[in-house]
C-alpha atoms as a PDB file:
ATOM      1  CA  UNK A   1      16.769  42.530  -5.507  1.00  0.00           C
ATOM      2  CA  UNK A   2      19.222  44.217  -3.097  1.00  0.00           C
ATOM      3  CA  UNK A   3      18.382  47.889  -2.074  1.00  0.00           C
ATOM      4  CA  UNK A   4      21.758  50.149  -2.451  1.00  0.00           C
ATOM      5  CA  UNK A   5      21.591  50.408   1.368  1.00  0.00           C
ATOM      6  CA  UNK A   6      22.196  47.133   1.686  1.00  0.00           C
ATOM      7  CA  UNK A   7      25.560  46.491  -0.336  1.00  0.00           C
ATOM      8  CA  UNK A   8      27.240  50.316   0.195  1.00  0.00           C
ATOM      9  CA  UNK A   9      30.169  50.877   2.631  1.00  0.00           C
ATOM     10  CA  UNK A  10      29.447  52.954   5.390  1.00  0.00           C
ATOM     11  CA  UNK A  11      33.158  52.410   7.082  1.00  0.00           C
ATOM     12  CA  UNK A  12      34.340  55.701   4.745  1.00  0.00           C
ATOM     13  CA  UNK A  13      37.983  56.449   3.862  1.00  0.00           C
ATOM     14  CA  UNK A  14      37.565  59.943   2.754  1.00  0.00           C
ATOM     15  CA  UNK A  15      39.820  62.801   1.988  1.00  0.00           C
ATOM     16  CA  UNK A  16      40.085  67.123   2.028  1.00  0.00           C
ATOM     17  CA  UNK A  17      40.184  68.897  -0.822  1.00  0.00           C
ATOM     18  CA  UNK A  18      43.227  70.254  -0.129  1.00  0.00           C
ATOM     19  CA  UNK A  19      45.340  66.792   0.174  1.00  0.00           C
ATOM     20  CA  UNK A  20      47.803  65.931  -2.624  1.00  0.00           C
ATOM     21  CA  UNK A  21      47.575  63.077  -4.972  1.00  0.00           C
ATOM     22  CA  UNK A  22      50.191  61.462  -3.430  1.00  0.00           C
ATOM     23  CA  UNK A  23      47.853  61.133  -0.413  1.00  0.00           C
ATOM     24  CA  UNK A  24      45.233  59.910  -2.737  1.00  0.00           C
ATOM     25  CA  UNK A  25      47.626  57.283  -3.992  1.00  0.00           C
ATOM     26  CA  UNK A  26      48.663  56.025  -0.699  1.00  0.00           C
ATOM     27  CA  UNK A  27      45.500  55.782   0.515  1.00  0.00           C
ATOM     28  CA  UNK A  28      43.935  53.706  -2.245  1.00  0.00           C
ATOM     29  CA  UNK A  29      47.072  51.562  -2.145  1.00  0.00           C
ATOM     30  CA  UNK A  30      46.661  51.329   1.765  1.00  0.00           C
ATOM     31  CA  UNK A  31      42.827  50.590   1.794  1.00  0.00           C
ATOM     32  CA  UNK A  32      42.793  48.713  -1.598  1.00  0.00           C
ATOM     33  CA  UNK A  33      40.003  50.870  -3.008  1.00  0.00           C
ATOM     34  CA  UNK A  34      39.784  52.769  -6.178  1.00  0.00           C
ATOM     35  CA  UNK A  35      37.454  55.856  -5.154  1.00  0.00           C
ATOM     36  CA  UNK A  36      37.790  58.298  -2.656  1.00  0.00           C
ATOM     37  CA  UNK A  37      34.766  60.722  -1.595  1.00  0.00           C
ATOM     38  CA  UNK A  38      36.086  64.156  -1.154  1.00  0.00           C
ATOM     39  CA  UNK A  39      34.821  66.059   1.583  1.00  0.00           C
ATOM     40  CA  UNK A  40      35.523  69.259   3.753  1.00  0.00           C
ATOM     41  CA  UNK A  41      35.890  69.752   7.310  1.00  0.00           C
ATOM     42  CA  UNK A  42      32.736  69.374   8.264  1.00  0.00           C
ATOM     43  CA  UNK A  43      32.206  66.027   6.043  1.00  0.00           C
ATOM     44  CA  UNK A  44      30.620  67.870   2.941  1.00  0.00           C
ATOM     45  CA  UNK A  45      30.607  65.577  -0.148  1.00  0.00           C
ATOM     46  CA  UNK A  46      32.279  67.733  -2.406  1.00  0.00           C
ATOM     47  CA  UNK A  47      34.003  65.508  -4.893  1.00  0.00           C
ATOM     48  CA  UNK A  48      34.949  61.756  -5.298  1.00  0.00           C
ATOM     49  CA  UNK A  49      38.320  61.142  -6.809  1.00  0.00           C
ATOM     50  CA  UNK A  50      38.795  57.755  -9.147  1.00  0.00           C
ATOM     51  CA  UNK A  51      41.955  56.018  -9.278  1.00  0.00           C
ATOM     52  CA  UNK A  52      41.875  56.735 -12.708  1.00  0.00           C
ATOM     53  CA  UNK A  53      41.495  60.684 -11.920  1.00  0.00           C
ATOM     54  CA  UNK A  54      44.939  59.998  -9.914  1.00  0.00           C
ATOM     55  CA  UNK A  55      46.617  57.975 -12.325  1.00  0.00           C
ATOM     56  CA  UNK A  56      45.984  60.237 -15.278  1.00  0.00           C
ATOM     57  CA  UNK A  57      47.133  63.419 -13.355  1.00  0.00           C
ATOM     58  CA  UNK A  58      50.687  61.904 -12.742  1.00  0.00           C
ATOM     59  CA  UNK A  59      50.837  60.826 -16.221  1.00  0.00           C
ATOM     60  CA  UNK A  60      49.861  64.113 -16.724  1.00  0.00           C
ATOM     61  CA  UNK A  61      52.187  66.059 -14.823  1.00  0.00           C
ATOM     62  CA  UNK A  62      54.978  63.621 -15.957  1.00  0.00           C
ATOM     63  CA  UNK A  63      54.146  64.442 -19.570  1.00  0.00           C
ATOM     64  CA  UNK A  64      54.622  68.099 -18.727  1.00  0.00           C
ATOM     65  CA  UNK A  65      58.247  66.757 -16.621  1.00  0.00           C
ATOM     66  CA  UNK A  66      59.451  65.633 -19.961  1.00  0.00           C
ATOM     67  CA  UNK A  67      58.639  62.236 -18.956  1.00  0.00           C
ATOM     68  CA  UNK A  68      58.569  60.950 -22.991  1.00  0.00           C
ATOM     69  CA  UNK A  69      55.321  60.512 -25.254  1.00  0.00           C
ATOM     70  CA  UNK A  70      53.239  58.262 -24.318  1.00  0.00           C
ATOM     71  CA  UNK A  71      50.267  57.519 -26.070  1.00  0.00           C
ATOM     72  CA  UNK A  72      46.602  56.304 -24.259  1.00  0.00           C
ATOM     73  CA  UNK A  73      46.081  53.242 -25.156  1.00  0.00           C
ATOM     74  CA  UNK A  74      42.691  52.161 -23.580  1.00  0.00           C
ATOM     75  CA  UNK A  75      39.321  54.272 -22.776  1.00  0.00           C
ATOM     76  CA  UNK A  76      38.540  55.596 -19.759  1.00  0.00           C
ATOM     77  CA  UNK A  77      36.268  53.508 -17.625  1.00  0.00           C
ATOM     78  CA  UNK A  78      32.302  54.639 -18.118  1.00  0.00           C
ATOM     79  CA  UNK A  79      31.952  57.794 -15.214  1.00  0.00           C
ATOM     80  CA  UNK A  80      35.339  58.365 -15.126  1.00  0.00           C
ATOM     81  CA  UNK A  81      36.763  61.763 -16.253  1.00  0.00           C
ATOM     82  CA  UNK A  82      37.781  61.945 -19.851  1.00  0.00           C
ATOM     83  CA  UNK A  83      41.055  63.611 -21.013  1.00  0.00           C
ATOM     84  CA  UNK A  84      40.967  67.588 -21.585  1.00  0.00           C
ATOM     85  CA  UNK A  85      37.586  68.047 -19.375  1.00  0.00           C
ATOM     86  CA  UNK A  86      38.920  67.809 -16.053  1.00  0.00           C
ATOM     87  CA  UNK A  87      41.008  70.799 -16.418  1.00  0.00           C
ATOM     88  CA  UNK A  88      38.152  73.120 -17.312  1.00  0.00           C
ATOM     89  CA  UNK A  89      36.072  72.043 -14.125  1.00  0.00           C
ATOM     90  CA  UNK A  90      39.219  72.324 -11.579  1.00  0.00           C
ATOM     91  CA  UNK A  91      39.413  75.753  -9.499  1.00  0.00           C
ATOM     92  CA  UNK A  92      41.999  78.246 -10.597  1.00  0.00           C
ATOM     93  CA  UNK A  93      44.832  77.763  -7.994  1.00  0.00           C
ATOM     94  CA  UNK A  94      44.853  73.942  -8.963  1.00  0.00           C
ATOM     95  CA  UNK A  95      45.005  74.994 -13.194  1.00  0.00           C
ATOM     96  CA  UNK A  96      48.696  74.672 -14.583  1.00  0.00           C
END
């Protein structure tokens, strides 16, 4: 059996906190990856952002654009954030 160390990436594509999802997009588009570790200026792990994070916070804020009901169709993968819970955990300048 493999130890973790053995299979990881260590060649990190990371982002700040403060970057938009656009930047998240691009960058998972760019890289062809589908998590990003979050970190701060001086490389704290403070988050890691799923593509599926992304991708439900545009259909999110299109929802709220008037972009049309659309209904969920499939579960979120297993670890991923679940509708409704990742607004409760996100600081208060980032709340609608």
């Amino acid at each position: 059996m493999f130890s973790i160390e053995c299979i990881m990436s260590t060649d990190l594509v990371t982002l700040s906190p403060t970057s938009t999802v656009a930047d998240a997009r691009a960058l998972m588009h760019e890289h062809r990856i589908h998590h990003l570790p979050i970190v701060t200026d001086d490389e704290t792990l403070v988050g890691l952002l799923s593509l599926t994070d992304v991708l439900m916070a545009t259909d999110s804020k299109l929802r709220s654009d008037g972009g049309g009901n659309r209904r969920r169709t499939s579960q979120p993968a297993p670890g991923s954030a679940v509708p409704g819970t990742t607004q409760d955990r996100l600081p208060a300048s980032c709340q609608r």
